[in-house]
PDB file of N, CA and C in Angstrom:
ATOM      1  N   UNK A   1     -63.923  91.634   5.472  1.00  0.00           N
ATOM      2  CA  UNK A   1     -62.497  91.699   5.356  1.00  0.00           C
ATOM      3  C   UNK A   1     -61.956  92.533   6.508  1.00  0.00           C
ATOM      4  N   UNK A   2     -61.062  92.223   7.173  1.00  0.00           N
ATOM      5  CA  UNK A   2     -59.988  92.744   8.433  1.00  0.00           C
ATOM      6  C   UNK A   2     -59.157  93.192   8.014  1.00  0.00           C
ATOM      7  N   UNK A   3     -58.955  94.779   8.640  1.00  0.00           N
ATOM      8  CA  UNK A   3     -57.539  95.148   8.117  1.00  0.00           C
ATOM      9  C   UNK A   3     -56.542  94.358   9.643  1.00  0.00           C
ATOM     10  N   UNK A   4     -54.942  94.263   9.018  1.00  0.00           N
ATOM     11  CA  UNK A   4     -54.344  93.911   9.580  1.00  0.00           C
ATOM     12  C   UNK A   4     -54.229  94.391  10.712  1.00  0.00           C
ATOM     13  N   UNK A   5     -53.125  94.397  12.051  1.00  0.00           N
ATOM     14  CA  UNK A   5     -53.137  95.056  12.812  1.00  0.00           C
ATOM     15  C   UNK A   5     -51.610  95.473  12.329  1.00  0.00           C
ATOM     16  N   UNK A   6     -51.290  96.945  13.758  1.00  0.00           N
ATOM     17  CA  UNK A   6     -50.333  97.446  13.380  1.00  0.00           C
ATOM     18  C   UNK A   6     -49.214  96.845  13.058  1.00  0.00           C
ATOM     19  N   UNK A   7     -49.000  95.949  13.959  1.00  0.00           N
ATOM     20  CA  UNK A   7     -47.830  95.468  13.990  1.00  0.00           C
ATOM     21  C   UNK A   7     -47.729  94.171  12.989  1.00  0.00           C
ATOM     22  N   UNK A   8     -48.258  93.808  12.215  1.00  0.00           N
ATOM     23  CA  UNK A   8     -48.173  92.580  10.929  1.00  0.00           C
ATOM     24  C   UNK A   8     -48.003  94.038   9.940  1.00  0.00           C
ATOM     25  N   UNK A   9     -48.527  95.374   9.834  1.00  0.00           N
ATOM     26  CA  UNK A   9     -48.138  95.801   8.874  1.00  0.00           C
ATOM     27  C   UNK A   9     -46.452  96.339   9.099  1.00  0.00           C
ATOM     28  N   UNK A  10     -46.261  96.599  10.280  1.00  0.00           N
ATOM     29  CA  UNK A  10     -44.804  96.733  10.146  1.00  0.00           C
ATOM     30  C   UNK A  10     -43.723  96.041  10.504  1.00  0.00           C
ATOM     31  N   UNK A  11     -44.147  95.065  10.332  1.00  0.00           N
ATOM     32  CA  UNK A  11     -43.299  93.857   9.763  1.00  0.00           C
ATOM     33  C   UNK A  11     -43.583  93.336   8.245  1.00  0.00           C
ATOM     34  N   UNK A  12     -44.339  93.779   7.910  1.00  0.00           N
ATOM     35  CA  UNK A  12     -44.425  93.863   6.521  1.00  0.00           C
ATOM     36  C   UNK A  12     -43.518  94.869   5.782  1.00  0.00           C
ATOM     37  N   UNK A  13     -43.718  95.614   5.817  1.00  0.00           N
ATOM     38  CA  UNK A  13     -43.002  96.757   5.470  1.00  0.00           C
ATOM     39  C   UNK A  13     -40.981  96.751   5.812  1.00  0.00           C
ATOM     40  N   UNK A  14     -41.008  96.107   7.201  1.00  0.00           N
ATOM     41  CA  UNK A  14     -39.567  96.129   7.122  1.00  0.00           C
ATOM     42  C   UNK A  14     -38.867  95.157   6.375  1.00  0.00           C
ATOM     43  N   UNK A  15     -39.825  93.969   5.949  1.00  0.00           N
ATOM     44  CA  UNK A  15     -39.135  92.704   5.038  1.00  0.00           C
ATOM     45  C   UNK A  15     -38.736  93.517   3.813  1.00  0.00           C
ATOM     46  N   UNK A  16     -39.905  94.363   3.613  1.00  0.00           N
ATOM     47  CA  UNK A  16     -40.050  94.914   2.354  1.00  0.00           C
ATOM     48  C   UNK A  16     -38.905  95.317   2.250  1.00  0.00           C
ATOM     49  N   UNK A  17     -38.280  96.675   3.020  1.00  0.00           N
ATOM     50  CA  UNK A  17     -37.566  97.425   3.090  1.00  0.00           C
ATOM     51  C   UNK A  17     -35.855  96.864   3.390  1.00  0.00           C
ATOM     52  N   UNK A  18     -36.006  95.258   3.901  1.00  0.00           N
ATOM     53  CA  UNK A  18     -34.550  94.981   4.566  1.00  0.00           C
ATOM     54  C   UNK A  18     -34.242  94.024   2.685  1.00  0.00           C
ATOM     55  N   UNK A  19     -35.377  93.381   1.977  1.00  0.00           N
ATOM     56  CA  UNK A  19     -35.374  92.825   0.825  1.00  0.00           C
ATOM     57  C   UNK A  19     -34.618  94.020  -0.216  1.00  0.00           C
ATOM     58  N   UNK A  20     -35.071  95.264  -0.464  1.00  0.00           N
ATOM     59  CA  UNK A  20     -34.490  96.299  -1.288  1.00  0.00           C
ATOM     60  C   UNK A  20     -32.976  96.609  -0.953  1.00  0.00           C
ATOM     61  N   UNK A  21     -32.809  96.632   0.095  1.00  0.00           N
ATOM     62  CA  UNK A  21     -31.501  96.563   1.079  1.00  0.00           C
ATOM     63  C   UNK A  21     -30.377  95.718   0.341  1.00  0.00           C
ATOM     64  N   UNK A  22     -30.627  94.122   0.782  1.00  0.00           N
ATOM     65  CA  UNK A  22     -29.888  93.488   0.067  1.00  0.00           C
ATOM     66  C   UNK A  22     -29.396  93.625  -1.058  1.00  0.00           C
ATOM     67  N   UNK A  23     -30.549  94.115  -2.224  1.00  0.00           N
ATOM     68  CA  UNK A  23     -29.964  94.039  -3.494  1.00  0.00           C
ATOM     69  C   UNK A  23     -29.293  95.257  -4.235  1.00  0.00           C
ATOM     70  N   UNK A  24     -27.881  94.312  -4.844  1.00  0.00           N
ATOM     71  CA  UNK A  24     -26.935  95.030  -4.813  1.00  0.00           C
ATOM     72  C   UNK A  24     -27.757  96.055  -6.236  1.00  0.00           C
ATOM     73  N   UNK A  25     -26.402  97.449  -6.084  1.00  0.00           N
ATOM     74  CA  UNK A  25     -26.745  98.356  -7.326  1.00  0.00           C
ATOM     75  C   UNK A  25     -27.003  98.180  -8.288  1.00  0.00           C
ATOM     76  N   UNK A  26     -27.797  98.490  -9.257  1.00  0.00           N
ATOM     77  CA  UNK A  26     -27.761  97.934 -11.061  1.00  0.00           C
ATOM     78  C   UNK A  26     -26.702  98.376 -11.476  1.00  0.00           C
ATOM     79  N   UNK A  27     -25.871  98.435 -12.528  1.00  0.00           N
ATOM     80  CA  UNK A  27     -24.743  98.763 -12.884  1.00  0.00           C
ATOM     81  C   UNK A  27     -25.888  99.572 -14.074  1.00  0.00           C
ATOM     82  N   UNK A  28     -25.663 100.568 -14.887  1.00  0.00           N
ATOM     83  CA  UNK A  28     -25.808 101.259 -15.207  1.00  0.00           C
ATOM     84  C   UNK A  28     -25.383 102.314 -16.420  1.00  0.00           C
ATOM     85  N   UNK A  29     -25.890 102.518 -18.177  1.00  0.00           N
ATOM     86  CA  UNK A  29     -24.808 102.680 -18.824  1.00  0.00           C
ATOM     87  C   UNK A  29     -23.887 103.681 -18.122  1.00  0.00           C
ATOM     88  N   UNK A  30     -24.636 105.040 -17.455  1.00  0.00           N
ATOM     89  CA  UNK A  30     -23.698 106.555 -16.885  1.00  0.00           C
ATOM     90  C   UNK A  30     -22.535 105.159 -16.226  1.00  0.00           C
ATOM     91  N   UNK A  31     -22.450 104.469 -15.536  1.00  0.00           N
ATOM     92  CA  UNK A  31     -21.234 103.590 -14.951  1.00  0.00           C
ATOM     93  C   UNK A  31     -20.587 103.477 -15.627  1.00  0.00           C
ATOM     94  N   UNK A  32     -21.064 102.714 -17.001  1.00  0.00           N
ATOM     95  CA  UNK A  32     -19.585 102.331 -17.697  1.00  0.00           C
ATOM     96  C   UNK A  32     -19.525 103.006 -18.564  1.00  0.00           C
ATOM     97  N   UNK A  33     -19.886 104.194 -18.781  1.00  0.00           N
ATOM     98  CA  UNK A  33     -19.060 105.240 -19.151  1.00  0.00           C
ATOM     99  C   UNK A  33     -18.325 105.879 -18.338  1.00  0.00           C
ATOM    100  N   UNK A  34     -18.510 106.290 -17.232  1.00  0.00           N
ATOM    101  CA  UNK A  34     -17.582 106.888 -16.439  1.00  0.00           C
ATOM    102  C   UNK A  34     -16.560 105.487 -16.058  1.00  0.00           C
ATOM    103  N   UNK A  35     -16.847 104.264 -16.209  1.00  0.00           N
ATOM    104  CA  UNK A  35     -15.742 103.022 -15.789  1.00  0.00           C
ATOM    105  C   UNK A  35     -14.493 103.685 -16.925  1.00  0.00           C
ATOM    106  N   UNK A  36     -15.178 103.356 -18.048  1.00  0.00           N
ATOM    107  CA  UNK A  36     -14.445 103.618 -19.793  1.00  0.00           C
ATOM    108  C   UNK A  36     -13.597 105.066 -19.345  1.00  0.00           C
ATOM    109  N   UNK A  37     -13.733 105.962 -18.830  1.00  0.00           N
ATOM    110  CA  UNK A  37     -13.264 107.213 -18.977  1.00  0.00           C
ATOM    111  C   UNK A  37     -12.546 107.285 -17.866  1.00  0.00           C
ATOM    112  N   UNK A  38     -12.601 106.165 -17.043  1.00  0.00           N
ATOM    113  CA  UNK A  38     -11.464 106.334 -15.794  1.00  0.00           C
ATOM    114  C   UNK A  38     -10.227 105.784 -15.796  1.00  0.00           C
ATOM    115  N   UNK A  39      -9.996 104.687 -16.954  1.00  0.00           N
ATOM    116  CA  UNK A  39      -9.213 103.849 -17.707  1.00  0.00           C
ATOM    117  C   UNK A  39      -8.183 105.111 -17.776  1.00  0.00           C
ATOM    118  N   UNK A  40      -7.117 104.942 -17.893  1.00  0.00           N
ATOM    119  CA  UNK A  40      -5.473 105.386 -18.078  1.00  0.00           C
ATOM    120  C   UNK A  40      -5.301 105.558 -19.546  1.00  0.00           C
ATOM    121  N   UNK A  41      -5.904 104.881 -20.110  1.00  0.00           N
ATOM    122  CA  UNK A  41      -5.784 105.014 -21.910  1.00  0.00           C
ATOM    123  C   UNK A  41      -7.058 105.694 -21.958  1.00  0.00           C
ATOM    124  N   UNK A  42      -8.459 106.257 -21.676  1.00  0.00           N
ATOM    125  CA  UNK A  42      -9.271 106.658 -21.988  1.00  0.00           C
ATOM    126  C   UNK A  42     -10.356 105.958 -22.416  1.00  0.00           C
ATOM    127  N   UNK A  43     -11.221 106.709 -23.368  1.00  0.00           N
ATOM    128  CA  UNK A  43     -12.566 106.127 -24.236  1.00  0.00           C
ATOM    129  C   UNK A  43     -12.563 106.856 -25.523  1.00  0.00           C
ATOM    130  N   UNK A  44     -13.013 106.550 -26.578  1.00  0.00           N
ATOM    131  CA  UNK A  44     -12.941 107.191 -27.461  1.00  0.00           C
ATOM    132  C   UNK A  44     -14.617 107.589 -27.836  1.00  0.00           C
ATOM    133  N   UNK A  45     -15.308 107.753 -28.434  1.00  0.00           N
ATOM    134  CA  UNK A  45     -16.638 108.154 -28.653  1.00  0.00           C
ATOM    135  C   UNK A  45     -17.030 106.787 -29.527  1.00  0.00           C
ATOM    136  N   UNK A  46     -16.425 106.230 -29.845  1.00  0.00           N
ATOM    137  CA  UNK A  46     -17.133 104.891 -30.469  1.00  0.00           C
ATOM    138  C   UNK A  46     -17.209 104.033 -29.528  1.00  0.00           C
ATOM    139  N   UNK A  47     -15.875 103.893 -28.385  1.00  0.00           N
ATOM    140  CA  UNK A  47     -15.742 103.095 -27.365  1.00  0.00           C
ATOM    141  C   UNK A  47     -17.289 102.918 -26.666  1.00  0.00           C
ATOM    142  N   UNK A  48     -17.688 104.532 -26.091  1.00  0.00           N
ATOM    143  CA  UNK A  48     -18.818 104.562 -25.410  1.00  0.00           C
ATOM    144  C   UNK A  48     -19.679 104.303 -25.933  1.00  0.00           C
ATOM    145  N   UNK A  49     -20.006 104.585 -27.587  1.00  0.00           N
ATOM    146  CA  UNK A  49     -21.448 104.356 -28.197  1.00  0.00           C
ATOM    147  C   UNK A  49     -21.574 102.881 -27.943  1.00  0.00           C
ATOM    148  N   UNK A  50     -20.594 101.860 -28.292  1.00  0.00           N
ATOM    149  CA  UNK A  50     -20.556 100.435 -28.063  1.00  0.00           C
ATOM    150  C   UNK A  50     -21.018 100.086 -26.711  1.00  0.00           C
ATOM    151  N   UNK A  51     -20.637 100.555 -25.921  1.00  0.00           N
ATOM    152  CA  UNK A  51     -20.731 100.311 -24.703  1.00  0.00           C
ATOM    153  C   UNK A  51     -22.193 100.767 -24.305  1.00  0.00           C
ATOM    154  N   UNK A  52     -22.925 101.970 -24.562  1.00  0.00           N
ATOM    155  CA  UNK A  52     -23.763 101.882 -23.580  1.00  0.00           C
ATOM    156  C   UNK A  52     -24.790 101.995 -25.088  1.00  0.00           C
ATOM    157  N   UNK A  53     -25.078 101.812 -26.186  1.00  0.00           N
ATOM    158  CA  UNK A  53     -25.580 101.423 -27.616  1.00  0.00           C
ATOM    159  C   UNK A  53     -26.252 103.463 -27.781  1.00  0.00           C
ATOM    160  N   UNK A  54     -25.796 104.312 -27.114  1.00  0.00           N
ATOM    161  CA  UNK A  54     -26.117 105.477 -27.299  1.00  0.00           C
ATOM    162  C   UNK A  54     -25.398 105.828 -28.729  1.00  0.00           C
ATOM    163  N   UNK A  55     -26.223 106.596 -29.351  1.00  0.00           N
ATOM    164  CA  UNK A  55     -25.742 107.861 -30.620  1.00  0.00           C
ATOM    165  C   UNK A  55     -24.437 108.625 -30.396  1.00  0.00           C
ATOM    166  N   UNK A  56     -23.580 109.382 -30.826  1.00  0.00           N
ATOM    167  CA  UNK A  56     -22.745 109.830 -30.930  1.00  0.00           C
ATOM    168  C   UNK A  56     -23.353 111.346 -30.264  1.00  0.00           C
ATOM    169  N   UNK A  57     -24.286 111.529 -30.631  1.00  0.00           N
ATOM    170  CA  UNK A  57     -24.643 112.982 -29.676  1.00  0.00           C
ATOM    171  C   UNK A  57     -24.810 113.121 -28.140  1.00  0.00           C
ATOM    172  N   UNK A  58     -25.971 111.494 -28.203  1.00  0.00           N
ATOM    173  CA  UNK A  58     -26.090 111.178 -26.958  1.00  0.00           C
ATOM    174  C   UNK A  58     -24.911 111.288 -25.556  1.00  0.00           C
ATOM    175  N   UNK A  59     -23.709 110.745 -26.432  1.00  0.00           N
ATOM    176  CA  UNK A  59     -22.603 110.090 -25.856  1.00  0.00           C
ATOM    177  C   UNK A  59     -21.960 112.012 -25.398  1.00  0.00           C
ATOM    178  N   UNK A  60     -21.826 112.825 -26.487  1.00  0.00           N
ATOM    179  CA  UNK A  60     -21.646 113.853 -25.847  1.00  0.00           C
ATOM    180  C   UNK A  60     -22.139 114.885 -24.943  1.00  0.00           C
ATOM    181  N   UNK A  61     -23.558 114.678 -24.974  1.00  0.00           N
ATOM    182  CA  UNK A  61     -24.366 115.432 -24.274  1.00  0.00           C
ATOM    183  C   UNK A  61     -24.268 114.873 -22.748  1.00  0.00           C
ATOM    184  N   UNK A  62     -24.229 113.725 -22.658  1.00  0.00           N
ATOM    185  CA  UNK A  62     -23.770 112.869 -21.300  1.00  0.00           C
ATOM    186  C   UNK A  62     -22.333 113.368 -20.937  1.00  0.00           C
ATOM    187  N   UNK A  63     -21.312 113.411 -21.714  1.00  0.00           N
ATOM    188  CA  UNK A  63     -19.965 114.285 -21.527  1.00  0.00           C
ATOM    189  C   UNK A  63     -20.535 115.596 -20.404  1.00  0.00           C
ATOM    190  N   UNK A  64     -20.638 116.293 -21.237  1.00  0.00           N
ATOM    191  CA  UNK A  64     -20.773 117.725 -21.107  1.00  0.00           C
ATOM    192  C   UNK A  64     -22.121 118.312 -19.724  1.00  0.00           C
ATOM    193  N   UNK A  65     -23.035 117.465 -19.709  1.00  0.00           N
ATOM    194  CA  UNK A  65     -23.981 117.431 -19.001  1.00  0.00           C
ATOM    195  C   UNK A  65     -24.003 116.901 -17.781  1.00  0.00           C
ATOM    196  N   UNK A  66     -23.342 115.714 -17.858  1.00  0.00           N
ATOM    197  CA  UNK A  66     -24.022 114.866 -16.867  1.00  0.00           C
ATOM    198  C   UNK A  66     -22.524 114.621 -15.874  1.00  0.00           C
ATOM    199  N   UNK A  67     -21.244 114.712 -16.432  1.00  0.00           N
ATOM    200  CA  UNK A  67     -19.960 114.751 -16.589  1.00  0.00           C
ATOM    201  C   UNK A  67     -19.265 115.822 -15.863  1.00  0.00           C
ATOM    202  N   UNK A  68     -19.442 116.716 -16.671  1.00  0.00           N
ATOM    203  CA  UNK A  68     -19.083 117.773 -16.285  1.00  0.00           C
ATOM    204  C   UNK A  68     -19.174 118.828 -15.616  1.00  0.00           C
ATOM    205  N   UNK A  69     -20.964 118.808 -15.978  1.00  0.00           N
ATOM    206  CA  UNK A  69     -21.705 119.540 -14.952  1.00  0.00           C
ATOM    207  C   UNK A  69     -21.826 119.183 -13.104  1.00  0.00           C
ATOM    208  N   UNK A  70     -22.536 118.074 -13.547  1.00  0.00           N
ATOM    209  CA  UNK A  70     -23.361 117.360 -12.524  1.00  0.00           C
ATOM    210  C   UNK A  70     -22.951 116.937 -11.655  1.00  0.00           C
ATOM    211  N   UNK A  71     -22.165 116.049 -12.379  1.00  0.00           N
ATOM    212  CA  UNK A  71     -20.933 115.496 -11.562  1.00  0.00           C
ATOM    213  C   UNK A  71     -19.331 116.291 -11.038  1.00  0.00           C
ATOM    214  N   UNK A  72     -19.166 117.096 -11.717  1.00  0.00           N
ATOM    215  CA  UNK A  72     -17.900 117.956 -11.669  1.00  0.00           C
ATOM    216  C   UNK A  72     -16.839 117.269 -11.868  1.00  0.00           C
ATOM    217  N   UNK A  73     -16.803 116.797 -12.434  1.00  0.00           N
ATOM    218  CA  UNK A  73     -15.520 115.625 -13.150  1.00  0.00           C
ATOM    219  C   UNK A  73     -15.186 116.476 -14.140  1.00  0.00           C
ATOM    220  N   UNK A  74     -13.167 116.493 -14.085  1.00  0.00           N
ATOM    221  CA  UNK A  74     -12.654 117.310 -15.124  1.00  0.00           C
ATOM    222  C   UNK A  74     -12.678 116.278 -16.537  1.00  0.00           C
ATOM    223  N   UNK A  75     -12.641 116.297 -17.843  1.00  0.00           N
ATOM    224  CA  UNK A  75     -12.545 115.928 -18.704  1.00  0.00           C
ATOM    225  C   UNK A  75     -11.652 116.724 -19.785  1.00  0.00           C
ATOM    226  N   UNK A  76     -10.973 115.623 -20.192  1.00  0.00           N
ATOM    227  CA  UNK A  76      -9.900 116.097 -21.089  1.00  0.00           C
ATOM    228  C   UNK A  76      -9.767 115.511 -21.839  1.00  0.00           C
ATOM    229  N   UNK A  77      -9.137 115.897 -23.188  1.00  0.00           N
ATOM    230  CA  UNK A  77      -9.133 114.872 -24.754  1.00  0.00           C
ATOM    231  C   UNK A  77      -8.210 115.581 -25.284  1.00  0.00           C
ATOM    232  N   UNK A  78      -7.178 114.312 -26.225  1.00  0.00           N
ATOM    233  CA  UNK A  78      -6.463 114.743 -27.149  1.00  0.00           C
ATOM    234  C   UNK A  78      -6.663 113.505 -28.221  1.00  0.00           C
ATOM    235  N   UNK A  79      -6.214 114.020 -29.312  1.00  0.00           N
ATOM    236  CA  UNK A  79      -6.259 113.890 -30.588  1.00  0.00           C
ATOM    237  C   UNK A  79      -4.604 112.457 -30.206  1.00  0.00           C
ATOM    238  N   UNK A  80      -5.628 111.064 -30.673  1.00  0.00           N
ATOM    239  CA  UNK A  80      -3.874 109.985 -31.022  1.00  0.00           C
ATOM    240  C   UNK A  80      -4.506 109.551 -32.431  1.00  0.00           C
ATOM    241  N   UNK A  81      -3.636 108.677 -32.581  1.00  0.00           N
ATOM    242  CA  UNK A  81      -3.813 107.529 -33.932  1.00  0.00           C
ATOM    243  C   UNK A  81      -5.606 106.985 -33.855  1.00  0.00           C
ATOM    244  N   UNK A  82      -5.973 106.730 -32.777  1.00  0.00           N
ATOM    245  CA  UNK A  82      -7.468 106.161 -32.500  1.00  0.00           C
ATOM    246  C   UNK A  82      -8.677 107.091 -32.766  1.00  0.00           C
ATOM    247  N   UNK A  83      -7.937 108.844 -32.399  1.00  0.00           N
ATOM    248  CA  UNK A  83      -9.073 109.260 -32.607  1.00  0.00           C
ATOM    249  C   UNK A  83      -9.426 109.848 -31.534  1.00  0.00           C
ATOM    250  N   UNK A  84      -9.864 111.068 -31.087  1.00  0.00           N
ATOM    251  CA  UNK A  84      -9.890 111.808 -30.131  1.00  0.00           C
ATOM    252  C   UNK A  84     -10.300 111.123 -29.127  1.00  0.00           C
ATOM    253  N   UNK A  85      -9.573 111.047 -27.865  1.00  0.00           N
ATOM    254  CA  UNK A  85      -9.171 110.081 -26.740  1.00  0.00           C
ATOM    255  C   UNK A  85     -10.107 111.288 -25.371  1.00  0.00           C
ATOM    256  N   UNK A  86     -11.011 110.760 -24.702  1.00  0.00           N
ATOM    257  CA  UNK A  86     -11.555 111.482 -23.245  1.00  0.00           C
ATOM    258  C   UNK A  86     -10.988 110.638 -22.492  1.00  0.00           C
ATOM    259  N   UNK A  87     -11.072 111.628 -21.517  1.00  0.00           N
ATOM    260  CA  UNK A  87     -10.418 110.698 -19.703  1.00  0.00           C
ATOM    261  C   UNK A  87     -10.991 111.750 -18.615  1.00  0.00           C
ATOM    262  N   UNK A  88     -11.220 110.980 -17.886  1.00  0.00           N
ATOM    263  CA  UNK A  88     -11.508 112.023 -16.347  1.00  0.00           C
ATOM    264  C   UNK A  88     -10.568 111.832 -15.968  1.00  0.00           C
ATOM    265  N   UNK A  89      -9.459 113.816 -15.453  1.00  0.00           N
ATOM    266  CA  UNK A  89      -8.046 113.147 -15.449  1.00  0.00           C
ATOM    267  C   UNK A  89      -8.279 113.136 -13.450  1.00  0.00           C
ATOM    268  N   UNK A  90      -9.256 114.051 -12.939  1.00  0.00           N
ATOM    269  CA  UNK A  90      -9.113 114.310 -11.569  1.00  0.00           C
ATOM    270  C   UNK A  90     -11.160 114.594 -11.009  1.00  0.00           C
ATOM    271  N   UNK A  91     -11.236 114.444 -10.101  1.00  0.00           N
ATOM    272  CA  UNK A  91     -12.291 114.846  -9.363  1.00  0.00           C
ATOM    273  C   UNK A  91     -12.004 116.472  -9.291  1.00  0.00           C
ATOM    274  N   UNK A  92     -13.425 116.783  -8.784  1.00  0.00           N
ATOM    275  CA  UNK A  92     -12.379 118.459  -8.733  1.00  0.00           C
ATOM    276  C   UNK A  92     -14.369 118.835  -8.009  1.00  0.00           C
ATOM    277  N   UNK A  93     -14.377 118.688  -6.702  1.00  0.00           N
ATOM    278  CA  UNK A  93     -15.567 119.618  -5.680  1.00  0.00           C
ATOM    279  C   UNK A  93     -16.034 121.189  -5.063  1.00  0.00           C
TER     280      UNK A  93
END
């Protein structure tokens, strides 16, 4: 058995690399929760459990963690008819 020479392996490697390239982002539940929470009317905590099939804890710990922290996204909620309403009202770096 022959190993290749240099240059078939790097052209191997750049197909590889121009193939990963092309393909577009996965969309992602953290996405559409932050999609849901960028909305003008908000998300409510059932909104998101539906949406990304997470627990109700889950859904807050992603708030507070991943949200707030991580990301530095302000978050804000008030109390309507639906039921305590989140929104990211601003970026904030």
């Amino acid at each position: 058995m022959s190993k290749p020479a240099n240059g078939e392996q790097r052209n191997r490697a750049d197909s590889e690399s121009q193939l990963k390239k092309k393909q577009p982002k996965r969309a992602t539940k953290s996405d559409a929760v932050v999609a849901l929470l960028s909305r003008s009317r908000g998300a409510t905590i059932d909104e998101m459990m539906k949406a990304t099939a997470w627990q109700s804890h889950s859904v807050r710990g992603f708030l507070a963690g991943t949200v707030k922290k991580k990301q530095r996204r302000a978050v804000t909620s008030e109390i309507t008819d639906k039921g305590r309403v989140y929104r990211i009202i601003a970026e904030t770096k």
